[in-house]
Protein backbone atom coordinates (compact mmCIF):
# COMPACT_ATOMS: atom_id res chain seq x y z
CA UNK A 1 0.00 0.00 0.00
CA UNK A 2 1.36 3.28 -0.62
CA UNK A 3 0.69 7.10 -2.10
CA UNK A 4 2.21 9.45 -4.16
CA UNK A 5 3.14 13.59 -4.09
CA UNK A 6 4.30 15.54 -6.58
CA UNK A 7 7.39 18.01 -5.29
CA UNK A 8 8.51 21.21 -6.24
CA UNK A 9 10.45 20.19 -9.10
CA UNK A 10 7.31 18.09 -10.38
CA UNK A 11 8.93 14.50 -9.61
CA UNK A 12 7.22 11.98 -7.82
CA UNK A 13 7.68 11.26 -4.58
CA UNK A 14 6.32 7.52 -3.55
CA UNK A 15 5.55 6.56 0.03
CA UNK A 16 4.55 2.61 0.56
CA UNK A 17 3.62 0.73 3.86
CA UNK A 18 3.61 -2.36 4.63
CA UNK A 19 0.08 -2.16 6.47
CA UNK A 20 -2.25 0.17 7.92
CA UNK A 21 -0.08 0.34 10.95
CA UNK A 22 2.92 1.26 9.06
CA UNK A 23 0.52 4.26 7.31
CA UNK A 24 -0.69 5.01 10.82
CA UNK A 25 3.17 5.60 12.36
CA UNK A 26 3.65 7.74 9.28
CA UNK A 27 1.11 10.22 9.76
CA UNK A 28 1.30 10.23 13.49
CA UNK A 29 4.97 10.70 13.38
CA UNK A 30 4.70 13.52 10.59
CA UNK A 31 2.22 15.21 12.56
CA UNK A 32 4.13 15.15 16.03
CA UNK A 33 7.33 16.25 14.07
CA UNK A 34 5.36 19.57 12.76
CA UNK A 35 4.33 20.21 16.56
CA UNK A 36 7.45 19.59 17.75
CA UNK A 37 9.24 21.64 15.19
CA UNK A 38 6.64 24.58 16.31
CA UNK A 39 7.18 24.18 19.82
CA UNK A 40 10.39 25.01 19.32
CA UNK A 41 10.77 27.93 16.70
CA UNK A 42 11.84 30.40 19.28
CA UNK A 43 13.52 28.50 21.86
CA UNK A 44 14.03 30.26 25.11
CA UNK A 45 17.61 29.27 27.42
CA UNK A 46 16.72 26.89 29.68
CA UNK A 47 19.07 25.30 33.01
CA UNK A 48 17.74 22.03 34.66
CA UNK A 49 19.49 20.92 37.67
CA UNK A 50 19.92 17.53 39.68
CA UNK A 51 21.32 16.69 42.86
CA UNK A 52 21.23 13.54 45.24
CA UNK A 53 18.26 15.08 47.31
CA UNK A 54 16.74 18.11 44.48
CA UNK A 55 15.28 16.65 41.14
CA UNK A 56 14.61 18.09 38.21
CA UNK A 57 14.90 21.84 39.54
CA UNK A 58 14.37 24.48 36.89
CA UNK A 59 16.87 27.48 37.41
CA UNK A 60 17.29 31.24 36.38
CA UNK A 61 20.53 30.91 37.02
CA UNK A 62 22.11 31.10 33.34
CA UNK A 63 22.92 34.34 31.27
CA UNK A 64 23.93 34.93 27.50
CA UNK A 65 26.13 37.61 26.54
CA UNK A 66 28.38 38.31 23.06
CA UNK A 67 31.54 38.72 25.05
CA UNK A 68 33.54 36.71 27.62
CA UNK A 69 35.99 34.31 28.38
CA UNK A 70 34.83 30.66 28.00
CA UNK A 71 36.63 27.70 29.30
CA UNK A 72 34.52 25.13 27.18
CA UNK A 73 33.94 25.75 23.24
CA UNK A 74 31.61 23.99 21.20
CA UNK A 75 31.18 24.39 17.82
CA UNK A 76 27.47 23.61 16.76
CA UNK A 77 28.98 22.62 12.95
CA UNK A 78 31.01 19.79 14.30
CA UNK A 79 28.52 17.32 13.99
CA UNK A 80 28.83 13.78 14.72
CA UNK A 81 26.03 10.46 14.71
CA UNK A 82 22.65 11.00 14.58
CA UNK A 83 20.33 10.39 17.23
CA UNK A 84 17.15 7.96 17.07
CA UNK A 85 16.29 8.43 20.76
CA UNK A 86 15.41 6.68 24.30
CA UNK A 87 14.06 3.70 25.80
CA UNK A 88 13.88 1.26 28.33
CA UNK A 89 12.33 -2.69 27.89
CA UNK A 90 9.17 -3.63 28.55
CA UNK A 91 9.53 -6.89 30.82
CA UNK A 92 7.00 -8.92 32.56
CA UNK A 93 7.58 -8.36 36.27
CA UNK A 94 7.46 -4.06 35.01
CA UNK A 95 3.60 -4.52 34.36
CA UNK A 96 2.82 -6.96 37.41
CA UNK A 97 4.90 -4.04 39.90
CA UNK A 98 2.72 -1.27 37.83
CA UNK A 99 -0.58 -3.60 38.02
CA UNK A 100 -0.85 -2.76 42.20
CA UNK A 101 -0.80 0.92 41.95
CA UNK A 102 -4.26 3.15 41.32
CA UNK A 103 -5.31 3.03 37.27
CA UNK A 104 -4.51 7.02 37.64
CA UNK A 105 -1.20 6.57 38.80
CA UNK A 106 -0.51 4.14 36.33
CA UNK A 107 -1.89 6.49 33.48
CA UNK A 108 0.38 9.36 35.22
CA UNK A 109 3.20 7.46 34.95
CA UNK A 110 2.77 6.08 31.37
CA UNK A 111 2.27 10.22 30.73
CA UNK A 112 5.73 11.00 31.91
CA UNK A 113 7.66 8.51 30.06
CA UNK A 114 5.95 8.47 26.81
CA UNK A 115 3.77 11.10 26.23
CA UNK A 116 6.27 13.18 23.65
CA UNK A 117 7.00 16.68 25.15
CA UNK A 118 5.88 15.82 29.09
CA UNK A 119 8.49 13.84 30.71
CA UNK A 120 11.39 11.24 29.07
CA UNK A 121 9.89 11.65 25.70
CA UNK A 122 10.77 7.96 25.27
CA UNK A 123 10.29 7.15 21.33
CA UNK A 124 12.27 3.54 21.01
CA UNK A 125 12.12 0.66 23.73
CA UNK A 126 13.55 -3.17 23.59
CA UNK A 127 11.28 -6.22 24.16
CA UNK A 128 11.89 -10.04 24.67
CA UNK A 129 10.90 -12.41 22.01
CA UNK A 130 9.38 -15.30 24.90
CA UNK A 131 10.72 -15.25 28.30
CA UNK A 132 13.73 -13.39 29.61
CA UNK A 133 15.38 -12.94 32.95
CA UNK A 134 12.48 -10.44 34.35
CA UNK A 135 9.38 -12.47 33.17
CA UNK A 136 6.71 -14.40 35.90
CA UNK A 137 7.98 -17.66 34.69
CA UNK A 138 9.86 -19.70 31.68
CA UNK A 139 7.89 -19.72 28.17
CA UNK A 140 8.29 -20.03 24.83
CA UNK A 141 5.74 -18.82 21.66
CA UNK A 142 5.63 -23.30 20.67
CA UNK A 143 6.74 -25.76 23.73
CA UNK A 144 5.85 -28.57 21.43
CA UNK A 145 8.63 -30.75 20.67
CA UNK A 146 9.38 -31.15 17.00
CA UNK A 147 6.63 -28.75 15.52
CA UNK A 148 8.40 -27.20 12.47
CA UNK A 149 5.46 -25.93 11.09
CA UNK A 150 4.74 -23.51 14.31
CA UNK A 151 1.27 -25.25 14.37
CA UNK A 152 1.27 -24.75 17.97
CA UNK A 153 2.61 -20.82 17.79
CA UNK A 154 0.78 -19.07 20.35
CA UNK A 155 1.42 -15.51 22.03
CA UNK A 156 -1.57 -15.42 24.73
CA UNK A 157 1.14 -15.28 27.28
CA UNK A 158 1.86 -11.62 26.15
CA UNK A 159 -1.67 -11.16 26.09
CA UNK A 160 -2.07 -10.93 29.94
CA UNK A 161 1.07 -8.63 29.90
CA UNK A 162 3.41 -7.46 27.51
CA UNK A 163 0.57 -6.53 25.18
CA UNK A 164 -1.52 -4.15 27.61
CA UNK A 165 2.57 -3.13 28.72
CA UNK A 166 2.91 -1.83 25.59
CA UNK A 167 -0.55 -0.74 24.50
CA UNK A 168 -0.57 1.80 27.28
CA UNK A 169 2.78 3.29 26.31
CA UNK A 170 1.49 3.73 22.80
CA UNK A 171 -1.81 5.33 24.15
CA UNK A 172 0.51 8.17 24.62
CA UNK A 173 3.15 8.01 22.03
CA UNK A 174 1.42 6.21 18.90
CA UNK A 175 4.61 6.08 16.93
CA UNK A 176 6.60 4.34 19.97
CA UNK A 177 9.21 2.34 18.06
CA UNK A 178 10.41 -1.20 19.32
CA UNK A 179 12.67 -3.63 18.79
CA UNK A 180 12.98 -7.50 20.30
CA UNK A 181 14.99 -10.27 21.06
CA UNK A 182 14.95 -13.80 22.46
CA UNK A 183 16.49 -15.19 25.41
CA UNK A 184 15.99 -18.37 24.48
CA UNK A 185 14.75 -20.41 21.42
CA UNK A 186 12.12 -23.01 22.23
CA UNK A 187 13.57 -25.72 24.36
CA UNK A 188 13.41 -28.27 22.15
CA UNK A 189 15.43 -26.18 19.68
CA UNK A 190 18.39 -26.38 22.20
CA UNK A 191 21.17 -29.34 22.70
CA UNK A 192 20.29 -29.44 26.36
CA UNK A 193 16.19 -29.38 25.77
CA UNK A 194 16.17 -26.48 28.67
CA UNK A 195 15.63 -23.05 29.26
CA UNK A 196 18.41 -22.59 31.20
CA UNK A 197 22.47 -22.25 30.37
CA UNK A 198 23.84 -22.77 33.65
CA UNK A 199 23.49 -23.70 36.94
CA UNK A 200 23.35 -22.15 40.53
CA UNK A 201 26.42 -21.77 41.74
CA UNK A 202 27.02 -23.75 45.25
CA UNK A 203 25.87 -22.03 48.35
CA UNK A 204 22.40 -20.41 46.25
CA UNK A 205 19.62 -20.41 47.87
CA UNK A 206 17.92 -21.11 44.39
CA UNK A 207 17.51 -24.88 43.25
CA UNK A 208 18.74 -25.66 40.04
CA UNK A 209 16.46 -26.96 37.34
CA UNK A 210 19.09 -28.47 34.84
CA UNK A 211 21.99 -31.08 35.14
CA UNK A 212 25.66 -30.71 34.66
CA UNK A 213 25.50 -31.99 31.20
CA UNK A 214 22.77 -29.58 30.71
CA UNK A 215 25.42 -27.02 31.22
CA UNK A 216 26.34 -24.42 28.10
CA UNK A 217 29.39 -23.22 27.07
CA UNK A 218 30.76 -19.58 26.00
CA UNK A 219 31.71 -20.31 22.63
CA UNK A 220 29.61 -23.05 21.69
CA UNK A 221 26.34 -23.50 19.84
CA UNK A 222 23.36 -25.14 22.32
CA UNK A 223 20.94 -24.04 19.16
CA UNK A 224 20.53 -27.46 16.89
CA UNK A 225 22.58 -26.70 13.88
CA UNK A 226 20.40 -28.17 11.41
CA UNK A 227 18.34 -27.05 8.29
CA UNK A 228 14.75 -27.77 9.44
CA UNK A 229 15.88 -26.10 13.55
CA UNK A 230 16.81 -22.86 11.47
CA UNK A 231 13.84 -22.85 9.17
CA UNK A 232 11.03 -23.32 11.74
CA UNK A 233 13.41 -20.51 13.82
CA UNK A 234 12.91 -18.30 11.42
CA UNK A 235 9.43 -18.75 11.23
CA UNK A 236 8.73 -18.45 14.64
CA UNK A 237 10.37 -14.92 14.19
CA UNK A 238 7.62 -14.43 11.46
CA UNK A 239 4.99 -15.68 13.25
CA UNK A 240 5.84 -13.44 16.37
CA UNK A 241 6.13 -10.29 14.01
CA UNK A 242 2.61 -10.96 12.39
CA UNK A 243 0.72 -11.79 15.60
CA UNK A 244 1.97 -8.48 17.10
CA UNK A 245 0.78 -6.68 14.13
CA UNK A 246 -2.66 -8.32 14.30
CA UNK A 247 -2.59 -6.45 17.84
CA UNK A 248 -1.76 -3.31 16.99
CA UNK A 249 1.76 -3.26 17.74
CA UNK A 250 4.66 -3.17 14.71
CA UNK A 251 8.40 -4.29 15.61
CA UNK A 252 10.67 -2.78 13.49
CA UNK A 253 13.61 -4.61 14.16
CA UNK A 254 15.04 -8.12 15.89
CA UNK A 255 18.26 -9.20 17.30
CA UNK A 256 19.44 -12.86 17.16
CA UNK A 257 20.08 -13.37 20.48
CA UNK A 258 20.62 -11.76 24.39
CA UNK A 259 23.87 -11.84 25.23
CA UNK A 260 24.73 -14.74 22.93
CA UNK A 261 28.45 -15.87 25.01
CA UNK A 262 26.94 -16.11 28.30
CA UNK A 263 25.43 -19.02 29.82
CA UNK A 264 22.68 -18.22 32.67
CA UNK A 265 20.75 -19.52 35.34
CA UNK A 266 17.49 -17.85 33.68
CA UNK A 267 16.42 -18.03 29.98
CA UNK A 268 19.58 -17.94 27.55
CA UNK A 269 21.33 -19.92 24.68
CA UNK A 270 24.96 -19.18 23.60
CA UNK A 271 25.72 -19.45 20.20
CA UNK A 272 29.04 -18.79 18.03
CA UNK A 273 29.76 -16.28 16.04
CA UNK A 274 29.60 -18.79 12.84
CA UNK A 275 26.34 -20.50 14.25
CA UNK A 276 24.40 -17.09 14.23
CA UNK A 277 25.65 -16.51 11.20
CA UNK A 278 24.36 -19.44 9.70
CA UNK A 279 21.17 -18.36 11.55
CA UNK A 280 21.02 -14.90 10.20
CA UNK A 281 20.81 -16.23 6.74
CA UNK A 282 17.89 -17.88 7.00
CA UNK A 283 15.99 -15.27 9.64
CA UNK A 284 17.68 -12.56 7.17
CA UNK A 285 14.90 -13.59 4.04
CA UNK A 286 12.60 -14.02 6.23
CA UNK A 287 12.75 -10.43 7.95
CA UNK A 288 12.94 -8.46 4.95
CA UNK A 289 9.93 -10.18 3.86
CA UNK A 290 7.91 -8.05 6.57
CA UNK A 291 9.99 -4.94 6.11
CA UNK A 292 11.64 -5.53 9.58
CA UNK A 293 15.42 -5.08 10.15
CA UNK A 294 17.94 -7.75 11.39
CA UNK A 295 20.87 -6.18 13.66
CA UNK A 296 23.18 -8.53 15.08
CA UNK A 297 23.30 -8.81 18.82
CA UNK A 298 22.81 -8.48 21.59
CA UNK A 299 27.00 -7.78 21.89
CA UNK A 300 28.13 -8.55 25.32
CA UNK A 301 31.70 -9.46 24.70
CA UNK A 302 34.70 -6.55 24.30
CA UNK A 303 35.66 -8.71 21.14
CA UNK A 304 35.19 -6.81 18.20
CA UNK A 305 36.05 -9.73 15.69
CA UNK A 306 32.56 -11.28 17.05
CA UNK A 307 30.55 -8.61 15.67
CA UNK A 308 33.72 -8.57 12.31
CA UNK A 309 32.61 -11.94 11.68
CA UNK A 310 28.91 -11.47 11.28
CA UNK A 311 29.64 -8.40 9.03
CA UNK A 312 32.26 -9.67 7.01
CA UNK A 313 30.70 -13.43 6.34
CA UNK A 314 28.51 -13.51 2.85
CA UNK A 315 26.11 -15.85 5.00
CA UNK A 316 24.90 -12.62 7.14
CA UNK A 317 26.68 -9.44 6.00
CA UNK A 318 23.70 -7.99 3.82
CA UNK A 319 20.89 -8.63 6.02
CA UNK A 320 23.52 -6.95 9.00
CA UNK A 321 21.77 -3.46 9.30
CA UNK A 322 23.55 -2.37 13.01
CA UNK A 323 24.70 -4.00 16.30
CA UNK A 324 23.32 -3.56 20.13
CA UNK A 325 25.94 -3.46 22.30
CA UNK A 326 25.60 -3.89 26.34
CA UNK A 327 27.57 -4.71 29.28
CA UNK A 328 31.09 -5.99 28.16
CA UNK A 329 30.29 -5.02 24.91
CA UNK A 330 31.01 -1.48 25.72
CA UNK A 331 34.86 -2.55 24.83
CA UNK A 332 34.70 -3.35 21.57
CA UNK A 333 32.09 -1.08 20.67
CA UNK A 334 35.20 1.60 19.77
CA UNK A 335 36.70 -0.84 17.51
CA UNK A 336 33.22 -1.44 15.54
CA UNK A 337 32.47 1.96 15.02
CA UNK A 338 36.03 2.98 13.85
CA UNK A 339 35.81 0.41 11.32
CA UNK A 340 32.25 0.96 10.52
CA UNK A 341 31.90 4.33 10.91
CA UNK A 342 28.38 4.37 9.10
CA UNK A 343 26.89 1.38 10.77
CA UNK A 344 23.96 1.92 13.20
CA UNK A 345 25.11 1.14 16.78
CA UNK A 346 22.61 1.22 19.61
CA UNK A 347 23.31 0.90 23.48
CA UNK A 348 20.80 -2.30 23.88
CA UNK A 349 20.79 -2.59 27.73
CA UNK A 350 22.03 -0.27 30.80
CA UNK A 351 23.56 -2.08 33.12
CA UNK A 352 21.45 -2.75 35.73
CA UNK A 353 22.92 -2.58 39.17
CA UNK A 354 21.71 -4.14 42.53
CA UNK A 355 18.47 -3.35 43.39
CA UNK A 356 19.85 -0.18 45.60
CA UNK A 357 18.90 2.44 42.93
CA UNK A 358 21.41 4.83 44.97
CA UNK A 359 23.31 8.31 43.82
CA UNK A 360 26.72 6.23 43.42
CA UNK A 361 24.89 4.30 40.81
CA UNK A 362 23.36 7.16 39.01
CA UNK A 363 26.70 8.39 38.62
CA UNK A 364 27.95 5.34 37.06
CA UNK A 365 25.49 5.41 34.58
CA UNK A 366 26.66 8.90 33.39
CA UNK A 367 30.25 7.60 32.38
CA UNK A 368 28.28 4.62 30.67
CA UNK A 369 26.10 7.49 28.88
CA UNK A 370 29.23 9.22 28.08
CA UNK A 371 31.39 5.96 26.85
CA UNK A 372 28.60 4.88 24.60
CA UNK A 373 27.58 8.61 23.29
CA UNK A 374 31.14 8.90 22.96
CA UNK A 375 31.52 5.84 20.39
CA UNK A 376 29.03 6.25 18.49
CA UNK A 377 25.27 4.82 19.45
CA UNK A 378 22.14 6.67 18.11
CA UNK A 379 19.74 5.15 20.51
CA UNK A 380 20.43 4.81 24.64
CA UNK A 381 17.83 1.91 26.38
CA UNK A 382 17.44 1.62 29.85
CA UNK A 383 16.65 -2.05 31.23
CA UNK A 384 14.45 -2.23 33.64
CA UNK A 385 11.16 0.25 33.65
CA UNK A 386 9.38 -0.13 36.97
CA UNK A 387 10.28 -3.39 39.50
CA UNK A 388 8.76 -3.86 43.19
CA UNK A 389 10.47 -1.94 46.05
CA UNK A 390 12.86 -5.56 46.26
CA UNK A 391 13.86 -5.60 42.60
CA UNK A 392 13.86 -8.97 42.35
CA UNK A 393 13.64 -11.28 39.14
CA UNK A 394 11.60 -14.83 39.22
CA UNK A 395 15.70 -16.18 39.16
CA UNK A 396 16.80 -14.09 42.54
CA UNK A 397 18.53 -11.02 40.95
CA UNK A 398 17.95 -8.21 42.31
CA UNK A 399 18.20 -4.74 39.63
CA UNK A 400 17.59 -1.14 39.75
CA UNK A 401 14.85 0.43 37.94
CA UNK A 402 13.47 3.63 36.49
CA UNK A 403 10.12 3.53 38.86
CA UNK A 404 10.16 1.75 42.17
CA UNK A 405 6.56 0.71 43.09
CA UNK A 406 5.77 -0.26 46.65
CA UNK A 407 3.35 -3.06 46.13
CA UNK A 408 1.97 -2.98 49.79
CA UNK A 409 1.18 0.65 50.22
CA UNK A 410 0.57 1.15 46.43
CA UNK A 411 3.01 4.11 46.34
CA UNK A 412 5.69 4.31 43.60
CA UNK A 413 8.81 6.86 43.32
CA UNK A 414 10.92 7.50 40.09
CA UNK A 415 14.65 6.36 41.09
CA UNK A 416 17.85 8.76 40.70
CA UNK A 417 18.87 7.02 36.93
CA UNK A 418 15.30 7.96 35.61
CA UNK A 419 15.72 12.21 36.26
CA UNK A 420 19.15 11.30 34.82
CA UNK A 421 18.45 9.88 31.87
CA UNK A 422 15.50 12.47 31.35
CA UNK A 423 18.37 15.26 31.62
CA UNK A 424 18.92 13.86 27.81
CA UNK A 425 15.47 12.65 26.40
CA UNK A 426 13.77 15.69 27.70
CA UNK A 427 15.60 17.85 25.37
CA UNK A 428 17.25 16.02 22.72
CA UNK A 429 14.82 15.28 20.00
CA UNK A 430 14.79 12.48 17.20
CA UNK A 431 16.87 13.59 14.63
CA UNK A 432 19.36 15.43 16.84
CA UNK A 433 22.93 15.69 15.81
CA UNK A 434 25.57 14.74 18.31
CA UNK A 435 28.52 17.73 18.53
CA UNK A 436 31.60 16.89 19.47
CA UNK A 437 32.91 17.88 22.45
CA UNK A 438 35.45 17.35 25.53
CA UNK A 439 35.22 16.59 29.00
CA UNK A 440 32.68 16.01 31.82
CA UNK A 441 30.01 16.58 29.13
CA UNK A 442 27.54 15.60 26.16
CA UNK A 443 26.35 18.24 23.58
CA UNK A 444 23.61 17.69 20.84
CA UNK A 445 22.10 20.13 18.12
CA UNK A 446 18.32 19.78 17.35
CA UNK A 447 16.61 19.68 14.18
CA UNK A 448 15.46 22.96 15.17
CA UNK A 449 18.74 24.34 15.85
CA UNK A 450 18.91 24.12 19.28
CA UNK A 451 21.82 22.93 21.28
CA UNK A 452 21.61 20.74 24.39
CA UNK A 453 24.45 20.45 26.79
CA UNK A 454 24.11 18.00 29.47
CA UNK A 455 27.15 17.65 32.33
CA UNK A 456 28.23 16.74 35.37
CA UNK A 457 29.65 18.94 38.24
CA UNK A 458 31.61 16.61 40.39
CA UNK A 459 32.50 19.40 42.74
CA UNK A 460 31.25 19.60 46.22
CA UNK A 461 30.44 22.79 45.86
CA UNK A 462 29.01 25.27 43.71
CA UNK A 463 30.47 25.74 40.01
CA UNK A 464 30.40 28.85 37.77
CA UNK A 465 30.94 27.65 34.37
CA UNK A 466 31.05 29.67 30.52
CA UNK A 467 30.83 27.99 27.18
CA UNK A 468 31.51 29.44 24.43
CA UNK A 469 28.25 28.36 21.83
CA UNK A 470 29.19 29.96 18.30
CA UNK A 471 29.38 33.00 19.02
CA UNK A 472 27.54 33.27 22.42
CA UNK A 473 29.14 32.99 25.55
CA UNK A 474 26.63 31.30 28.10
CA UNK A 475 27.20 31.72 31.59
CA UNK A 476 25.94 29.08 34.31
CA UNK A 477 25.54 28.33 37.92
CA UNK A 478 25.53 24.59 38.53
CA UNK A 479 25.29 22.95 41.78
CA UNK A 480 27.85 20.61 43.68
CA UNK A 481 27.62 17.09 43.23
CA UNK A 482 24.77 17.69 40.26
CA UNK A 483 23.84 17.00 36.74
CA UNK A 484 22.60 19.72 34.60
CA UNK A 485 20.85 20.16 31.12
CA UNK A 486 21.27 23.48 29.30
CA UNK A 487 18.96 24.34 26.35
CA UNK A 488 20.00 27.09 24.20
C-alpha cells in the first residue's frame, strides 16, 4: 500500500507501507514532528538541575552575553552520529509491579515517560521475544517438541502482559518504536532441551532446574545446527512479528540473540559467532519479507572480531543493518564503530545494578552514557522500567529500575537514573545531531537548531561555568555534586 506527491520540481515522490499500521506511524509521526518543530521555533535558554536530594529543579541561574571568556567551546557545525532516541524494555515483572498501583497513577506514569513533550519523551524501547530474565515464569511462543510448522505458535502469554505493557505506552506516544529479542529459542530447539544455560552456583539459595551436562558453554552452539531447527526458527520470528501486528503493535527490528556468550541460570542460549551466522541467513529472508530489520546482537563481549565476523561473512553481511551493544560489549564497541563508521550502533541494555537504585549508581550510569555517546550509538535503552520496592527477578537477581513501586502501600517513586536519563530525552529530540565535544560533558544540536548540553559537576560545591556556543558565551551556575541540562 502506498501514495504518491508531486514536489517542487514536479517529480514523484512515492511513500509505501507495509500495512495500515505502518501508514498510521507515518502520519502520526509527521504530525508530532510539525508540533514539535513549532514548539520550538523560538527557543528560550533553559538550566535544569539535579542533585542527590533536588530533582529536576528548573533554574534562572544562566545568562547569555556576546563577550567573555569561556573555558569550554563547542562548535554547533562539528557534527557527529545522529540520534534515534530513548528507551527502556518492557519486561514482565514491570507490568505486574505497575498492576498494584491506582489506574490514575498508572496512566500518570505512562504520561511521563511516553507522552512526547511531558516527561522522558521515550520514542524507542527493547522487548523479549518469549521469556527473559524479568518475566513471571519460563515460556516459549511453541513448547511442542518437534513442531516445524509452528502449528502450535501461540502468544496469549503476552496477552495478559506485555501486550496491555505496551498498548498503554502507545496510548501516549502512537509512533513508539520497538525492537525485540529472544532469550531463548524453544527448548526443544536447544542441545540441552532447557531453558536454562547454567546452573546455581554452590551455596544459592535457588535450586537448580538443569543437570551438569545440561550445562552451556561460551563459545559453543546449544541451538541445533540443522536445516529444518533454522527454518522453523525463522518462522517463529515471522509468526511473532505478524501476531503483534494483528494487535496493533509493529516491531521494526530483531536481534538474534541476548547476550549470545553467556550461559545463565534464567532463559539464555549461547551461540558462536559462525552459528548465528548461519542463523542470520535464513531469519535474514525471512525479515525483509515483513519490512523488519535484522541487527546482530545483543554484543556482550569486548571482542570486536565477534561482531567482524557477522559483518564480514557472505552468510549474514547484507541482512547486517547495526549491532546492540551492552555490558562488556562497551569494549569493543570503539573498535566497531572505527571500522564501521556508518553502521547503526545502539546501546541495547544499561547495566542494571543491585536493586539499591542509589546516587553512586546514578553516577555510574553517566560515564556509561558518556562511553557509549562517545563511540558512536544513536539510541540509549534503559533495562528495567518499573520493578517492586525488592527488585527482584523470578531467578533471585535483584536490579535497579526507572520507577520503584511499593506493592503494599501502592506508592511508587521515580529512582535517581530515571531524572538522569531524562536530563537527555527531555531535550534532545529524534533527529538530533551529536557535537563533538570534551570533557565532563555531552552536547547535541536539534533539528530545530537548538543545542543541548548535558554535564556533570563533580565538585562539592558550587560551580560557575562559561561555554563558548558559536558566538555566544553562556554563563551558568551549577550545583555541587549535580547534573545539569542546558537548552540554548
Amino acid at each position: 500500500m502506498g501514495f504518491a506527491i508531486k514536489g517542487p520540481d514536479h517529480s514523484k515522490k512515492v511513500f509505501y507501507f507495509v500495512n495500515q499500521y505502518e501508514l498510521m506511524r507515518y502520519i502520526l509521526s509527521f504530525i508530532t514532528g510539525i508540533v514539535c518543530l513549532s514548539s520550538h521555533a523560538q527557543v528560550k535558554p533553559q538550566l535544569v538541575t539535579t542533585t542527590e536530594k533536588d530533582n529536576w529543579t528548573k533554574s534562572s541561574n544562566i545568562s547569555i552575553s556576546k563577550t567573555g571568556t569561556a573555558s569550554i567551546a563547542i562548535n554547533p557545525d562539528e557534527t557527529l552520529q545522529s540520534i534515534d532516541g530513548f528507551g527502556a524494555c518492557f519486561n514482565e515483572l514491570g507490568w505486574t509491579s505497575l498492576q498494584t498501583l491506582k489506574p490514575t497513577d498508572r496512566a500518570d506514569i505512562f504520561k511521563e515517560l511516553f507522552k512526547p513533550g511531558e516527561g522522558a519523551n521515550f520514542n524507542i524501547c527493547r522487548m523479549p521475544v518469549g521469556a527473559n530474565d524479568f518475566a513471571r515464569d519460563w515460556y516459549s511462543y511453541d513448547e511442542t517438541d518437534g513442531d516445524f510448522d509452528m502449528q502450535h505458535f501461540s502468544i496469549d502469554n503476552d496477552k495478559q502482559t506485555l501486550i496491555p505493557f505496551i498498548k498503554s505506552a502507545q496510548k501516549y506516544n502512537p509512533t513508539l518504536q520497538l525492537w525485540a529479542s529472544p532469550w531463548s529459542p524453544p527448548q526443544w530447539m536447544k542441545i540441552n532441551h532447557h531453558y536454562a544455560a547454567a546452573m546455581y552456583p554452590t551455596g544459592s539459595t535457588q535450586t537448580n532446574s538443569l543437570k551438569s551436562d545440561q550445562v552451556g558453554q561460551e563459545g559453543a552452539n546449544m541451538f541445533i545446527q540443522e536445516d529444518a531447527y533454522f527454518k522453523a526458527y525463522a518462522k517463529y520470528f515471522g509468526l511473532f512479528i505478524d501476531a503483534y501486528r494483528r494487535e496493533g503493535i509493529n516491531i521494526g527490528m530483531v536481534m538474534p540473540q541476548n547476550e549470545f556468550n553467556s550461559a545463565q541460570v534464567f532463559p539464555s542460549c549461547t551461540w558462536t559467532a559462525a552459528g548465528l551466522a548461519r542463523f542470520i541467513s535464513y531469519l535474514g529472508p525471512q525479515m525483509e519479507k515483513q519490512n523488519v530489520k535484522v541487527f546482530f546482537g545483543t554484543m556482550e563481549r569486548a571482542n570486536a572480531k565477534l561482531a567482524d565476523t557477522i559483518l564480514t561473512l557472505p552468510l549474514s553481511k547484507d541482512y547486517v543493518k547495526g549491532i546492540g551493544f551492552q555490558w562488556a560489549g562497551k569494549g569493543a564497541i570503539g573498535t566497531i564503530h572505527q571500522q564501521y563508521p556508518n553502521l547503526t550502533l545502539y546501546q541495547s541494555e544499561q547495566e542494571c545494578g543491585d536493586g539499591k537504585n542509589d546516587w553512586a549508581y546514578c553516577k555510574y550510569t553517566w560515564d556509561l552514557m558518556k562511553h557509549y555517546f562517545g563511540n558512536g550509538v544513536r539510541a540509549y535503552m534503559y533495562w528495567n522500567l518499573s520493578l517492586s520496592k525488592d527488585g527482584l527477578s523470578r531467578w533471585g537477581w535483584r536490579q535497579n529500575s526507572l520507577v520503584t513501586v511499593d506493592t503494599v502501600n501502592h506508592t511508587y517513586q521515580y529512582n535517581h537514573e530515571y531524572y538522569l536519563l531524562k536530563h537527555l530525552s527531555h531535550f534532545v529530540q529524534s533527529g538530533a545531531k551529536m557535537l563533538k565535544v570534551t570533557g565532563n560533558l555531552l552536547a547535541f544540536k536539534n533539528p530545530d537548531n537548538s543545542v543541548v548540553i548535558v554535564m556533570q559537576n563533580e565538585a562539592t560545591s558550587t560551580k560557575s561555568i562559561t561555554f563558548k556556543i558559536g558566538n555566544k558565551y553562556v554563563t551558568a551556575a551549577l550545583p555541587a555534586d549535580s547534573f545539569v541540562t542546558i537548552l540554548l
